[in-house]
Protein backbone atom coordinates (compact mmCIF):
# COMPACT_ATOMS: atom_id res chain seq x y z
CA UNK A 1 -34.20 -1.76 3.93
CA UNK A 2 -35.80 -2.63 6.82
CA UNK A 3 -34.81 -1.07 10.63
CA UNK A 4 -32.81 -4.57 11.52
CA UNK A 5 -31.70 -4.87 8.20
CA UNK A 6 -29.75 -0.93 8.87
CA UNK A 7 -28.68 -1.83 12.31
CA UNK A 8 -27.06 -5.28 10.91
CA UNK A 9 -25.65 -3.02 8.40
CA UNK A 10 -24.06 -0.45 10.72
CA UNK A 11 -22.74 -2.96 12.79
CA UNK A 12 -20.67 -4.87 10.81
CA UNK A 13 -18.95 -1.66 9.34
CA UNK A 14 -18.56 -0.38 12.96
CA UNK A 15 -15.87 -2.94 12.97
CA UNK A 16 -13.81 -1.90 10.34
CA UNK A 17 -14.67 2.42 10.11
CA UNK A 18 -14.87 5.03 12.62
CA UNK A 19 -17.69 6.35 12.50
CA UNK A 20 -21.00 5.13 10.59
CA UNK A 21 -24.27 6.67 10.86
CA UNK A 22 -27.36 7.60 8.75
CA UNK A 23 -28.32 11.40 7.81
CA UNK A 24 -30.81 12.77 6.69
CA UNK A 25 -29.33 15.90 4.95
CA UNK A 26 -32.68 18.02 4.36
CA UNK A 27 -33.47 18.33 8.23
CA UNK A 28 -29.63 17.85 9.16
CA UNK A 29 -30.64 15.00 11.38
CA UNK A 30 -28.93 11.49 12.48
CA UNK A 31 -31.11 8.48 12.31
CA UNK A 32 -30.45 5.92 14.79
CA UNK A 33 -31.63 2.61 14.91
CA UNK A 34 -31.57 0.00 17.99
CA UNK A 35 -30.80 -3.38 17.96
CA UNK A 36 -35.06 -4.52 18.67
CA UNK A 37 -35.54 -2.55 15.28
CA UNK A 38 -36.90 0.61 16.95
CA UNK A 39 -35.96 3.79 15.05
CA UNK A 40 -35.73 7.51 16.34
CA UNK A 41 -34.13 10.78 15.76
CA UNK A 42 -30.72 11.98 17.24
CA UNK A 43 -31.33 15.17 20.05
CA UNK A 44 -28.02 16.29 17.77
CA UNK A 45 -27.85 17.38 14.62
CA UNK A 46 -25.16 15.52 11.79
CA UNK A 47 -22.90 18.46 11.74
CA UNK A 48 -22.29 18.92 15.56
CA UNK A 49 -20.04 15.40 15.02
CA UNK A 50 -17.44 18.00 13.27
CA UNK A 51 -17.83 20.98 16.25
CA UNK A 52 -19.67 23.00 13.72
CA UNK A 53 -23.22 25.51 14.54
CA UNK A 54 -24.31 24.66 11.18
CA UNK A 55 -24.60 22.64 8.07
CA UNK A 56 -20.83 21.75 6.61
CA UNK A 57 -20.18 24.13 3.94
CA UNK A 58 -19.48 21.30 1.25
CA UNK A 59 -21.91 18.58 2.61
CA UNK A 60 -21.81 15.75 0.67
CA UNK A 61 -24.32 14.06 2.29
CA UNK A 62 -26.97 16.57 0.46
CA UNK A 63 -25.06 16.35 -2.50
CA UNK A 64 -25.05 12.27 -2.61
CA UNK A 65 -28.65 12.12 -2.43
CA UNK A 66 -29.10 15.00 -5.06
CA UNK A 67 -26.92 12.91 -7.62
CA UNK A 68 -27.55 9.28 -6.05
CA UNK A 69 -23.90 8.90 -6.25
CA UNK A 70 -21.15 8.67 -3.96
CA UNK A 71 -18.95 11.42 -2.58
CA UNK A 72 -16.04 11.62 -0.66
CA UNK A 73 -14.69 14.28 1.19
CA UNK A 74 -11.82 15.52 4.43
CA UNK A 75 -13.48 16.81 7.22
CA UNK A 76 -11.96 17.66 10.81
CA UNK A 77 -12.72 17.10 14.90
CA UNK A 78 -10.26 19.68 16.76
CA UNK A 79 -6.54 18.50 15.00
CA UNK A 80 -7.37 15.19 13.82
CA UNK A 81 -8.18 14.33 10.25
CA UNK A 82 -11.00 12.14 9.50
CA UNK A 83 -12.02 10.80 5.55
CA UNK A 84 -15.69 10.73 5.02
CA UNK A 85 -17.56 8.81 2.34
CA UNK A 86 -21.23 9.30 1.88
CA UNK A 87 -23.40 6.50 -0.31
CA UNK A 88 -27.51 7.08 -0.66
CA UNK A 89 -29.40 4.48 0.01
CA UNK A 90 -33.33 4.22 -0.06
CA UNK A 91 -35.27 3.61 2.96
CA UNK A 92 -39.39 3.57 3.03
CA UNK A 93 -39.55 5.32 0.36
CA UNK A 94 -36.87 8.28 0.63
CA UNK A 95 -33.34 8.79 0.16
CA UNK A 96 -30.84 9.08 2.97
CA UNK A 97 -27.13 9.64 3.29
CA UNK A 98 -24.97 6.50 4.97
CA UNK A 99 -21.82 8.05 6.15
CA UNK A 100 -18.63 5.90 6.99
CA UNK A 101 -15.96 8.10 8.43
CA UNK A 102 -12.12 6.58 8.86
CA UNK A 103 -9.70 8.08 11.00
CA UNK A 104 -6.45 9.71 8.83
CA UNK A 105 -3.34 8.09 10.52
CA UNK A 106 -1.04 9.07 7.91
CA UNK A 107 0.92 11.70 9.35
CA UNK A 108 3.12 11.92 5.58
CA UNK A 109 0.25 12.74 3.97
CA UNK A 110 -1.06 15.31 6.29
CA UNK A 111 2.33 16.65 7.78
CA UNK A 112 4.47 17.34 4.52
CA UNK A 113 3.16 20.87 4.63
CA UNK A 114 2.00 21.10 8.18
CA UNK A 115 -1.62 20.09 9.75
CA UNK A 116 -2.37 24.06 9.32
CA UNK A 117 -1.46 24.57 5.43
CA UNK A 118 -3.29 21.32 4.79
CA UNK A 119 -6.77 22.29 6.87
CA UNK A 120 -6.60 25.64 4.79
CA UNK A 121 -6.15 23.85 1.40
CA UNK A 122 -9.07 22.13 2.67
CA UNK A 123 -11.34 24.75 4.03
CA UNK A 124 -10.77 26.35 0.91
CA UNK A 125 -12.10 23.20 -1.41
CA UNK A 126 -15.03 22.68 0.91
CA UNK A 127 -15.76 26.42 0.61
CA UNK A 128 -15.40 26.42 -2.77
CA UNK A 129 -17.75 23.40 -3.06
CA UNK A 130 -20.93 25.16 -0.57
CA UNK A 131 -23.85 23.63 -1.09
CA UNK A 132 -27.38 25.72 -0.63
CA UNK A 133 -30.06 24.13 1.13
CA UNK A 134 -31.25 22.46 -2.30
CA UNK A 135 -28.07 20.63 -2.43
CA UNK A 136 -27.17 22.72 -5.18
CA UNK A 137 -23.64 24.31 -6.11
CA UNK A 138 -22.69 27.77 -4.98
CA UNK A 139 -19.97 27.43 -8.06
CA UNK A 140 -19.46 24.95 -11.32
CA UNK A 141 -20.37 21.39 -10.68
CA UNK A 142 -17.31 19.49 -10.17
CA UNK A 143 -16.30 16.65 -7.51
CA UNK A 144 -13.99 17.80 -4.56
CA UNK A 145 -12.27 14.78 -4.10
CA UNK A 146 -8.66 13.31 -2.78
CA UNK A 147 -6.78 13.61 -6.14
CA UNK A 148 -7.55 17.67 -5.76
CA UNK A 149 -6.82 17.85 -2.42
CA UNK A 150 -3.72 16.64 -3.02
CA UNK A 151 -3.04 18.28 -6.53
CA UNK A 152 -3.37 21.54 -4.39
CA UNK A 153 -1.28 20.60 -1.38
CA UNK A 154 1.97 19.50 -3.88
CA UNK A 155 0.95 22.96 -6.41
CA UNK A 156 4.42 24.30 -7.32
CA UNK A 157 3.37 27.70 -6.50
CA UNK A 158 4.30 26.73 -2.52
CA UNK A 159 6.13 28.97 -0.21
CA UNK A 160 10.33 27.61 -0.54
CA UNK A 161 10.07 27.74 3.30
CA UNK A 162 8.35 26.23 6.16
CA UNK A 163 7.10 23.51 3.95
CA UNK A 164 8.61 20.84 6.19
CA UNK A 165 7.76 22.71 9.36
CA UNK A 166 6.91 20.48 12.48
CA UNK A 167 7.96 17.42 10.68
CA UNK A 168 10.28 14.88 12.73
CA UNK A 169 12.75 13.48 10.25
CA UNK A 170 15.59 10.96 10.96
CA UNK A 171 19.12 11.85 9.15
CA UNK A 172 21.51 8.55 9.17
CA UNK A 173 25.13 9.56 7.48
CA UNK A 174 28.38 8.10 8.84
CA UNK A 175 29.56 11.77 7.75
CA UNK A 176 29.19 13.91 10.66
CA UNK A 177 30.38 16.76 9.59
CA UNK A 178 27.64 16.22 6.07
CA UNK A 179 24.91 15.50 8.26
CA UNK A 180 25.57 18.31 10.45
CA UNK A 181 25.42 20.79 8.10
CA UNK A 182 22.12 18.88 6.08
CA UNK A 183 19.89 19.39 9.63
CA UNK A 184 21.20 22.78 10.37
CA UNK A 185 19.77 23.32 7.22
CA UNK A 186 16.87 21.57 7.24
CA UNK A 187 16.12 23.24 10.71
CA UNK A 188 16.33 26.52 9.32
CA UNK A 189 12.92 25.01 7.87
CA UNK A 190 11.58 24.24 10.93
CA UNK A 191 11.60 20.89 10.81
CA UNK A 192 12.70 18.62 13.74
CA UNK A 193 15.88 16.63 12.95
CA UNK A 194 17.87 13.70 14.84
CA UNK A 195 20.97 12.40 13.56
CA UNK A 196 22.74 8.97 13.88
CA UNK A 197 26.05 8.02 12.05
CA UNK A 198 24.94 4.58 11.07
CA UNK A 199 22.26 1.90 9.57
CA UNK A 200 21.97 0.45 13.09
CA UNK A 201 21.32 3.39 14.51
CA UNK A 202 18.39 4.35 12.66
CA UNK A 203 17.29 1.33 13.12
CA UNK A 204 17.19 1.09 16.50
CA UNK A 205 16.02 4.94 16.99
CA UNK A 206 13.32 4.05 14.27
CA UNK A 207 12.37 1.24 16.73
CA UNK A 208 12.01 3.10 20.06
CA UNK A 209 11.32 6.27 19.20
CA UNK A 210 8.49 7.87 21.32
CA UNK A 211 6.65 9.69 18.41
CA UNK A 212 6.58 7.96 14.61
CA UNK A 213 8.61 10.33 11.98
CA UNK A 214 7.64 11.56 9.29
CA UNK A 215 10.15 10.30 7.29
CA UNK A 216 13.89 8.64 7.07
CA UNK A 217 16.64 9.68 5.36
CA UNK A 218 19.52 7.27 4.68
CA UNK A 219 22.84 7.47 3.23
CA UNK A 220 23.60 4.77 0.97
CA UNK A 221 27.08 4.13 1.97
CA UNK A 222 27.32 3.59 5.60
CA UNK A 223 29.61 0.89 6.47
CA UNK A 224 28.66 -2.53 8.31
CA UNK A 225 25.10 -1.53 7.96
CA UNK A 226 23.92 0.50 4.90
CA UNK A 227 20.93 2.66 4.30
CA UNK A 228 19.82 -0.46 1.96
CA UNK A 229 20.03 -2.91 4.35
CA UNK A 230 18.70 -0.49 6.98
CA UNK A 231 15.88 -0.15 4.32
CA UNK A 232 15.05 -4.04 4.29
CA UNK A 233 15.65 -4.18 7.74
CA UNK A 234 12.83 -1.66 8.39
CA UNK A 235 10.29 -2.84 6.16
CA UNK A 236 10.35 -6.56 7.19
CA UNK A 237 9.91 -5.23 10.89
CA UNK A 238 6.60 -6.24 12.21
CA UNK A 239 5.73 -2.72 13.37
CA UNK A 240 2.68 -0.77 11.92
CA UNK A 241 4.43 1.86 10.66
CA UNK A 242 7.17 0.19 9.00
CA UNK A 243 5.46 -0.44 5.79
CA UNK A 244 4.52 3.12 5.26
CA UNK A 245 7.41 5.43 6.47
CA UNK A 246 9.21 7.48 3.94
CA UNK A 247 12.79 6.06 3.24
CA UNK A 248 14.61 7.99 1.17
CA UNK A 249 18.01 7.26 0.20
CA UNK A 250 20.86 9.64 0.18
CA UNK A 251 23.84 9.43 -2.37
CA UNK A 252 26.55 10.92 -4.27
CA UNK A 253 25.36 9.11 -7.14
CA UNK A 254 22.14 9.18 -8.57
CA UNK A 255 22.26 6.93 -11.79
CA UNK A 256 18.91 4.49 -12.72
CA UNK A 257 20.89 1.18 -11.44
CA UNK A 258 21.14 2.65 -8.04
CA UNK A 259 18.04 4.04 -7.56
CA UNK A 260 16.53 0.22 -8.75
CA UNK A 261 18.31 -1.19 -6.26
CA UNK A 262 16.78 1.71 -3.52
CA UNK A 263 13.88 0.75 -4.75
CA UNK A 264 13.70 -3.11 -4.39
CA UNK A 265 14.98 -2.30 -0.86
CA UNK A 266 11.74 -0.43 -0.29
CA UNK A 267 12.87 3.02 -0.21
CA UNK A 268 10.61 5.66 -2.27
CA UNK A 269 13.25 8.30 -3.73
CA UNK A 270 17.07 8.97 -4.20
CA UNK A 271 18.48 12.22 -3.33
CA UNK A 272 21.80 13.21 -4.35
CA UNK A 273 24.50 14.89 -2.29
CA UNK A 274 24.58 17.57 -0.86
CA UNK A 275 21.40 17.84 0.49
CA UNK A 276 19.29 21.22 -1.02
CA UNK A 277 15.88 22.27 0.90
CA UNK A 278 14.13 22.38 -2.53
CA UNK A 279 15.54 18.40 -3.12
CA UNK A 280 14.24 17.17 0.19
CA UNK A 281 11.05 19.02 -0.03
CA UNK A 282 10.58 17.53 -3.52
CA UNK A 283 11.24 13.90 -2.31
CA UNK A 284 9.16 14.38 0.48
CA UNK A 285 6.42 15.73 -2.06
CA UNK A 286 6.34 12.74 -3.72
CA UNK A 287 6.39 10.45 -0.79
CA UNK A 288 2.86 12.12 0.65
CA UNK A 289 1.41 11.56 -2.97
CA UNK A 290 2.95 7.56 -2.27
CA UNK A 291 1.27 7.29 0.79
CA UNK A 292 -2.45 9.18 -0.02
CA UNK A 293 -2.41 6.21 -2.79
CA UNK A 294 -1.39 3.93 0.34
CA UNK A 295 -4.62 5.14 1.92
CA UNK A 296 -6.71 5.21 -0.48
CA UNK A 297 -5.81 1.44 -1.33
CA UNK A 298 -6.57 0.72 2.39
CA UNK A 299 -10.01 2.26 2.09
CA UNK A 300 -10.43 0.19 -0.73
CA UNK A 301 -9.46 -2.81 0.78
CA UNK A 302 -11.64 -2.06 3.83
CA UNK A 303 -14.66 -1.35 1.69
CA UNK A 304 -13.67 -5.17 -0.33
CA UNK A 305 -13.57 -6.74 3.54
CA UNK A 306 -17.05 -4.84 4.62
CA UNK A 307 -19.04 -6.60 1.75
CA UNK A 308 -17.82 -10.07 2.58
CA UNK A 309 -19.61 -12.11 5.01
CA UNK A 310 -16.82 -13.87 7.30
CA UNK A 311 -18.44 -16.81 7.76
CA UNK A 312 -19.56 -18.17 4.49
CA UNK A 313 -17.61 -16.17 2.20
CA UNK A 314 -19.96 -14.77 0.33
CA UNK A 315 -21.15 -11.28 -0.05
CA UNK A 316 -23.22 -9.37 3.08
CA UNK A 317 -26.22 -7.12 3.29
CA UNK A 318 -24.33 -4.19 2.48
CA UNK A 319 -23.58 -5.70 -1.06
CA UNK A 320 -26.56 -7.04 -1.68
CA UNK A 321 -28.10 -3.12 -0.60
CA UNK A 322 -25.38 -1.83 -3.05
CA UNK A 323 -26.71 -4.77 -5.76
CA UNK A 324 -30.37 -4.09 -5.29
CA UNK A 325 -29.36 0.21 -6.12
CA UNK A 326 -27.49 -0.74 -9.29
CA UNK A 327 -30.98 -2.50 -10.16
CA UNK A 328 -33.15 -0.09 -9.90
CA UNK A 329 -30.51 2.63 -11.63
CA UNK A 330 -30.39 -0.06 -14.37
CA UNK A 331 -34.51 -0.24 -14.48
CA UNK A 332 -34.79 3.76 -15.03
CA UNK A 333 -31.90 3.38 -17.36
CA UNK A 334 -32.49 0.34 -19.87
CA UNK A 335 -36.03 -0.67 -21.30
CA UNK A 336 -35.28 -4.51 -22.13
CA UNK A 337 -34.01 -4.69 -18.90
CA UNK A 338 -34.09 -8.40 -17.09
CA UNK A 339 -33.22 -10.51 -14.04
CA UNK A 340 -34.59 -12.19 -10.90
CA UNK A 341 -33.83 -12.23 -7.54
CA UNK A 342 -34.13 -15.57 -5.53
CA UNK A 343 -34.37 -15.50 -1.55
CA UNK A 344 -33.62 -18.50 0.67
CA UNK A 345 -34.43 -18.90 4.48
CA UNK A 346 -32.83 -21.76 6.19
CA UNK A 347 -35.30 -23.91 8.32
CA UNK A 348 -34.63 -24.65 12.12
CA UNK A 349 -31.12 -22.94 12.36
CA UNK A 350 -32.58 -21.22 15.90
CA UNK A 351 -33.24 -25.12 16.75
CA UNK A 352 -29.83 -26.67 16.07
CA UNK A 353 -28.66 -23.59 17.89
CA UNK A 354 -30.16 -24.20 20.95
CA UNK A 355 -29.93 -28.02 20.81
CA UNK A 356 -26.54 -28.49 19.50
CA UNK A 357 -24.46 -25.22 19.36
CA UNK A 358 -23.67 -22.11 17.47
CA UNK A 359 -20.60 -24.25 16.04
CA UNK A 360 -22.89 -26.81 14.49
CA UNK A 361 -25.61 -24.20 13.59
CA UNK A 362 -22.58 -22.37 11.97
CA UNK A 363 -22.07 -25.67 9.84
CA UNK A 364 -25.46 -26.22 9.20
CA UNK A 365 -25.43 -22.25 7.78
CA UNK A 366 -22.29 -23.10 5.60
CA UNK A 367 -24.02 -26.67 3.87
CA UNK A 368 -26.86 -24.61 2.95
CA UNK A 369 -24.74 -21.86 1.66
CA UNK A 370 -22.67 -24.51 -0.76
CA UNK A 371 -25.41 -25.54 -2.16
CA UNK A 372 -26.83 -22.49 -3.33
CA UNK A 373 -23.46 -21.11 -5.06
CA UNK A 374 -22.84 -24.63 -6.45
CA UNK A 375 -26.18 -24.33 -8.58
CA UNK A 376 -25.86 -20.63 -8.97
CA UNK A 377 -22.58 -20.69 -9.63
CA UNK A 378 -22.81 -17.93 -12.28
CA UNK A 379 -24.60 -15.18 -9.94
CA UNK A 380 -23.59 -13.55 -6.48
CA UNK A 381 -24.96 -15.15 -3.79
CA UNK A 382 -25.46 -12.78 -0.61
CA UNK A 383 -25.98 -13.44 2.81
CA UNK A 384 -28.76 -10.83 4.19
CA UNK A 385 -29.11 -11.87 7.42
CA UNK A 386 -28.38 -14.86 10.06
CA UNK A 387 -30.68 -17.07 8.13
CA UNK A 388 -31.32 -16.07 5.01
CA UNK A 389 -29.49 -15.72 1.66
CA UNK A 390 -30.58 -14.26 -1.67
CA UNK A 391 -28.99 -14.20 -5.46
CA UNK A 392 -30.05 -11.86 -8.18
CA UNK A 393 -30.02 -14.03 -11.72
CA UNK A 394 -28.67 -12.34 -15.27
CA UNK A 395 -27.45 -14.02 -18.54
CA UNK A 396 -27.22 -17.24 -18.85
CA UNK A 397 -28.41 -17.94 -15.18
CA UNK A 398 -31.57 -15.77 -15.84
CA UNK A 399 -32.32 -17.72 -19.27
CA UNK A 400 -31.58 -21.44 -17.10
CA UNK A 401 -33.77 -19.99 -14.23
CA UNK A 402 -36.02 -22.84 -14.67
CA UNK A 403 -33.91 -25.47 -14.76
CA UNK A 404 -31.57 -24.05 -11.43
CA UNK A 405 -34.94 -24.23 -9.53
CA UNK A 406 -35.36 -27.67 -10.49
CA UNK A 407 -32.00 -28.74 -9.66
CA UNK A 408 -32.33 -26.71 -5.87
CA UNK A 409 -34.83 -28.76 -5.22
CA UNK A 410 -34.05 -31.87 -5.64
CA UNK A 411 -30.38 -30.80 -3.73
CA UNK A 412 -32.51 -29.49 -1.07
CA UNK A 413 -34.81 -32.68 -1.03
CA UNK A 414 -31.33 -35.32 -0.65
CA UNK A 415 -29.93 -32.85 1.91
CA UNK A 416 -33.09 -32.76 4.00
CA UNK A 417 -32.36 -36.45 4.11
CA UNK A 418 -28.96 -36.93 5.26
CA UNK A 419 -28.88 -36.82 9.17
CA UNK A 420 -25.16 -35.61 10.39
CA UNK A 421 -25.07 -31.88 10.08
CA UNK A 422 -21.18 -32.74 9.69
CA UNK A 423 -22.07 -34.85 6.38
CA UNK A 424 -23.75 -31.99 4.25
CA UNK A 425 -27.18 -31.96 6.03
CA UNK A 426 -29.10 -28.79 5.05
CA UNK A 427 -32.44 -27.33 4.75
CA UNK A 428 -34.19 -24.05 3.60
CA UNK A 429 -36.84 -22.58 1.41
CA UNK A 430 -36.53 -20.37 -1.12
CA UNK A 431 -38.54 -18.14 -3.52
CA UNK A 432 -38.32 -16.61 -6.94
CA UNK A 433 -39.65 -14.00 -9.08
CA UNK A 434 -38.78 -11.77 -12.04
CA UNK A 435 -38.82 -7.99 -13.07
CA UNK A 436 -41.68 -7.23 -15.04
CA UNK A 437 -41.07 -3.90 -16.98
CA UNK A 438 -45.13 -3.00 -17.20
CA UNK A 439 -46.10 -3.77 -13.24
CA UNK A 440 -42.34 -3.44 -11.27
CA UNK A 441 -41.21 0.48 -10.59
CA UNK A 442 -37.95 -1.14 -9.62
CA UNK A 443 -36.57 -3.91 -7.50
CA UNK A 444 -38.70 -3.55 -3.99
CA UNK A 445 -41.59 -5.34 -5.67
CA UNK A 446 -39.57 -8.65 -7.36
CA UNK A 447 -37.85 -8.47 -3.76
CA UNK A 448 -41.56 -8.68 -2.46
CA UNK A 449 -42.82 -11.44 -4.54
CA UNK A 450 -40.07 -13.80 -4.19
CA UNK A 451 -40.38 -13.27 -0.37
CA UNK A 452 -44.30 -14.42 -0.80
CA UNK A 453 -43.08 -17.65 -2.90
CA UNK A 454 -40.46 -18.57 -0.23
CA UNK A 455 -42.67 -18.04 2.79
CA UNK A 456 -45.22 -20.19 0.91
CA UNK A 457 -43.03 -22.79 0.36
CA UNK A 458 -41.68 -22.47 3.92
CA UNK A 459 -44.84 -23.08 5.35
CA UNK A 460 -45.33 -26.46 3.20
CA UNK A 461 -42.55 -27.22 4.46
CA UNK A 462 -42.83 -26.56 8.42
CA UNK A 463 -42.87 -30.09 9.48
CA UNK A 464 -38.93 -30.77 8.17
CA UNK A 465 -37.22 -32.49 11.02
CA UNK A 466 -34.97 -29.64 11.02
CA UNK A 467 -38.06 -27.63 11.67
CA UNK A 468 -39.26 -24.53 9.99
């Protein structure tokens, strides 16, 4: 990748993530890039981000690059909870670490043991995990990843106390004298508890509480307004908690009808009455595993939204850098081996820009765009820059490569000609070339060649009256 080709990179997922930076693991150093393409070292090193003297016991970073595969890991700045995920990615030659780091919001998933039990769980996985300065394993090679985190959080073999210590909970039950004696109890556990006698109530405390809680417990039965309708009430609210919360329904029943009908409301358990520590503990147990698959569906989603371009539709540079890895991994891997990659440059977009408008240079981009994923309709199309687009060709597109050119040019030759921008008018040249097994050490020099072919063709092609 080239220096603007990073910084566009970083950019874009600076919208969506935390924290993203490059590393080089070996010297423990943060490469920064600036917008003019100029590219210099950090005055501090990656692992002062996390308050830390020294490399991270378990850094993935190192261990990415080692396995050119992507690692995931918790990490921590003072109290707060961060999720890190580390992809390698070659630049000029070598291998560096790209690290995206998302703030942990989820107080369910960190709280239901306490911020302290969970940092020690861990400490103790990262430890267990050390990396020397090769990148190699203090211990057996295995991947330290959510699903253990979590596996050792929820272990049986937990303390029977102070597991819900510091955690706010809400306890609605028309009962007094049965909700009384549930958060005296569930105090003696350290946990914070406030008590209403009805569904509005926890409703409206839910609303204007001061601090989120960590989780709502709700008797079924509660005239006017039940804990079911409280449920639905609280999950249709257009808060940002209110589709993650805990609600967990409280009974003296506890058959599979009811707890359907919990469910469909939105709740995520059924306890019965009375209330035991060990029964709350296990519902809230099950609720943090709930919401870690929550999160982990959000990162996935925000990974799905960072390799779409948002004006066009089609993939962005960081897909097409993830594309152009799984090609070379699939060039050291298979010997019959084919594709070929096709790059596109759009002629006089700076032009309509400065004549006309972003809005109409923004059409002009979109025309050109069509065109390319109508005729390669079988192969991802990316966007790589303001300008410029590429497509990698396989199957059936590979074997019709011929014929696609053909038909992209004479598209591109009737678009040239139409005149409103707002009526399909495009323009661009484009480039092609194909892996060959005996010269190509992997997809760099097809990347290369096609660029040569489209520049030729762009300067044939310089005195378009969209310009060149």
């Amino acid at each position: 990748m080239t220096p603007k080709e990073i910084y566009s990179l970083i950019s874009s997922l600076n919208k969506i993530f935390d924290i993203v930076r490059v590393v080089d693991p070996q010297l423990m150093e943060v490469i920064v890039v600036n917008s003019n393409g100029s590219v210099f070292t950090d005055k501090f090193k990656c692992h002062e981000v996390w308050n830390k003297t020294d490399r991270c016991e378990n850094c993935i970073s190192l261990k990415a690059c080692r396995t050119r595969s992507r690692q995931e890991k918790f990490e921590f700045i003072g109290d707060e909870v961060y999720h890190v995920t580390v992809k390698p990615m070659d630049i000029g030659g070598s291998t560096y670490a790209l690290e995206i780091v998302s703030h942990v919001e989820d107080n369910v998933l960190i709280n239901a043991f306490g911020k302290e039990h969970f940092a020690a769980i861990v400490n103790k996985i990262n430890h267990q995990y050390a990396l020397n300065a090769n990148g190699e394993a203090s211990l057996l090679e295995n991947e330290c990843n959510i699903e253990e985190i979590m596996q050792s959080v929820t272990n049986e073999d937990q303390p029977t106390t102070g597991n819900l210590a510091n955690m706010k909970i809400l306890l609605a039950d028309d009962d007094t004298a049965a909700a009384e004696t549930a958060a005296k109890m569930l105090r003696s556990d350290e946990a914070e508890i406030l008590t209403v006698n009805s569904g509005i109530d926890a409703i409206n405390a839910f609303t204007h509480s001061d601090d989120l809680f960590d989780a709502i417990l709700l008797n079924v039965d509660m005239p006017k307004t039940s804990g079911i309708e409280a449920a639905k009430i609280i999950r249709n609210m257009d808060l940002p908690y209110a589709d993650a919360i805990p609600l967990i329904a409280v009974s003296d029943k506890d058959d599979d009808e009811l707890k359907k009908i919990c469910i469909d409301a939105g709740m995520n358990g059924l306890i019965k009455k009375p209330l035991t520590l060990a029964a709350v503990t296990r519902a809230m147990m099950g609720c943090m595993k709930n919401q870690s698959d929550m999160l982990r569906q959000k990162l996935i989603a925000s990974k799905q939204c960072a390799n779409v371009d948002h004006l066009t539709g089609v993939r962005n540079i960081t897909a097409y850098t993830e594309m152009i890895s799984e090609l070379t991994e699939n060039i050291k891997t298979h010997s019959d081996f084919t594709f070929a990659i096709v790059l596109f440059d759009i002629n006089g977009l700076k032009t309509i820009n400065d004549t006309y408008g972003h809005d109409v240079g923004d059409t002009f981009v979109k025309n050109c765009c069509h065109i390319i994923c109508e005729v390669f309709k079988h192969s991802p199309v990316f966007r790589i820059g303001g300008d410029e687009f590429a497509t990698v060709l396989r199957g059936d597109d590979y074997n019709n490569k011929d014929l696609l050119m053909k038909e992209i040019e004479e598209r591109v030759a009737f678009a040239e000609k139409i005149s409103d921008v707002s009526e399909g008018a495009a323009s661009f040249a484009y480039g092609i070339a194909e892996y060959d097994s005996s010269t190509d050490d992997g997809a760099a020099q097809v990347i290369k060649r096609a660029n040569e072919q489209m520049l030729e063709r762009k300067s044939v092609m310089k005195f378009s009256k969209w310009g060149s």
